[in-house]
Protein backbone atom coordinates (compact mmCIF):
# COMPACT_ATOMS: atom_id res chain seq x y z
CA UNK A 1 -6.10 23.88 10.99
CA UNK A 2 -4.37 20.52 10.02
CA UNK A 3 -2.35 20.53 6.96
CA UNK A 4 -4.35 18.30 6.12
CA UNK A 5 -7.28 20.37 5.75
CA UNK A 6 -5.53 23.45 4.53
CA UNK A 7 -3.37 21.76 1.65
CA UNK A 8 -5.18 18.42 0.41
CA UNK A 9 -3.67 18.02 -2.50
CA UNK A 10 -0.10 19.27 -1.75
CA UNK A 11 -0.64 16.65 1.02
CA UNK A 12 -1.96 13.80 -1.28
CA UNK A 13 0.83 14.45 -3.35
CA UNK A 14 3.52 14.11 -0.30
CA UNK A 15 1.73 10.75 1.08
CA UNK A 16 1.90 9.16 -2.47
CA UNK A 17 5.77 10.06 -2.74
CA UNK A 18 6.29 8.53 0.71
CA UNK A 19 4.00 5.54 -0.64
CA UNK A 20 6.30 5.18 -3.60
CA UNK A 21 9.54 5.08 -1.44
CA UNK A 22 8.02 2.73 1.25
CA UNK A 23 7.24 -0.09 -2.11
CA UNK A 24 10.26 0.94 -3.52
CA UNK A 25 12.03 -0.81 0.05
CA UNK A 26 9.79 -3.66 -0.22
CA UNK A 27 10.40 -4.25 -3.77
CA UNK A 28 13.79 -4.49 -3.04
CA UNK A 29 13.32 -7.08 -0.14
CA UNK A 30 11.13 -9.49 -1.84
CA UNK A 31 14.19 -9.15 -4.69
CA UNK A 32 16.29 -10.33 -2.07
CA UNK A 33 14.04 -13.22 -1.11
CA UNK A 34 13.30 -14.18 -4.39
CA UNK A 35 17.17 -14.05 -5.39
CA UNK A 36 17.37 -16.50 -2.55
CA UNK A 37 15.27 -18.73 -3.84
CA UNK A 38 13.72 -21.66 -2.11
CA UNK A 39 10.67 -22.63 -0.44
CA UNK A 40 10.66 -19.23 1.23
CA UNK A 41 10.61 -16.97 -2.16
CA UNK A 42 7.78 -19.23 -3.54
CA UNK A 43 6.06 -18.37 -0.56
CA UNK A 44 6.51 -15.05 -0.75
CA UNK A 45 5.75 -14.58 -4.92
CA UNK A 46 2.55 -16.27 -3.88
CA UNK A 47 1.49 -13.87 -1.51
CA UNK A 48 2.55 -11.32 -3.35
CA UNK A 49 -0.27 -12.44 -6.17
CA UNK A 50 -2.73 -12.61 -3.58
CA UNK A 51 -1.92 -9.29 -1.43
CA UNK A 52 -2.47 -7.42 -4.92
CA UNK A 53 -5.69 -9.06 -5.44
CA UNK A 54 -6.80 -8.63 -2.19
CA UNK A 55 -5.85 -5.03 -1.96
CA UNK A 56 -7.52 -4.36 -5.50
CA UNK A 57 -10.49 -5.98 -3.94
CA UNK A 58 -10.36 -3.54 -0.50
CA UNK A 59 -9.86 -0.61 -2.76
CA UNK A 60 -13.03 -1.15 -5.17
CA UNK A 61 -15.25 -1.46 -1.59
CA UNK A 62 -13.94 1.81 -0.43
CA UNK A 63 -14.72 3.60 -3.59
CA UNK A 64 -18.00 2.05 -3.57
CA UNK A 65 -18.79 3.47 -0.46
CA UNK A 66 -17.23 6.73 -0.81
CA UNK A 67 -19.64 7.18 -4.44
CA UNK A 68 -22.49 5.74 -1.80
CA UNK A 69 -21.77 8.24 0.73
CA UNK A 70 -20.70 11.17 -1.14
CA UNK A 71 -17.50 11.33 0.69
CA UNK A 72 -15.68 11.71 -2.82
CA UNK A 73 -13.45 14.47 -1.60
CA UNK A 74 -11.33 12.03 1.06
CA UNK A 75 -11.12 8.79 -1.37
CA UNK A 76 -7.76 9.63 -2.63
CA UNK A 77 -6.49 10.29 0.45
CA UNK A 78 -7.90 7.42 1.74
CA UNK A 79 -7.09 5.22 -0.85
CA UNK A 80 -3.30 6.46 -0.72
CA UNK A 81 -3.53 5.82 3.19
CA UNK A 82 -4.82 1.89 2.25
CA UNK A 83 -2.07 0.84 0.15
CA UNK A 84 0.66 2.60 2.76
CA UNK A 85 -0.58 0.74 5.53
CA UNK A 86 -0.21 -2.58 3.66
CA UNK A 87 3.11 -1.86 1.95
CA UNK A 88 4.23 -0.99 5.38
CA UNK A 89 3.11 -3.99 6.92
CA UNK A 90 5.10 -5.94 4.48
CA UNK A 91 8.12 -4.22 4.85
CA UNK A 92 7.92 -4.77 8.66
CA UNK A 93 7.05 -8.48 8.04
CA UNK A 94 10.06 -8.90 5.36
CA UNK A 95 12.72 -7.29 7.78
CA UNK A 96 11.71 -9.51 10.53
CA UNK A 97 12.53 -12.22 8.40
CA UNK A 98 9.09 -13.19 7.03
């Protein structure tokens, strides 16, 4: 049995701490950016407008059709496991340079 399966919300719990450490980096890079100022940090407070928006948008259809579905038991997780994939996507994108 997963752990997963056998502790959901001690699990839940440990994938929103790690999702609160993994913004926590990427707060701190686009602080660096934006202390840089320039074309690049206008760029990147833009996007940062539009990635919450975006995401708010992605999260609301998920609900939706976990309510439709009656897959209520997984939507935190899977809600949790949205945001981490996009806050690590930005935090690969900002060390690269992005």
């Amino acid at each position: 049995m997963s752990r997963a399966r056998a502790w959901p919300w001690l699990t839940l719990g440990f994938d929103t701490m790690q999702l609160a450490m993994e913004a926590n980096t990427v707060i701190g890079l686009r602080l660096l950016k934006a202390a840089a100022g320039g074309p690049a940090a206008d760029l990147e407070a833009g996007r940062m407008i539009s990635e919450k928006v975006s995401a708010a948008f992605d999260l609301q259809a998920q609900l939706v059709t976990a309510a439709l579905t009656g897959a209520h038991a997984g939507a935190p997780s899977r809600a949790v496991a949205m945001y981490r994939r996009k806050v690590r996507a930005n935090r690969r994108r900002l060390l690269k340079g992005g």
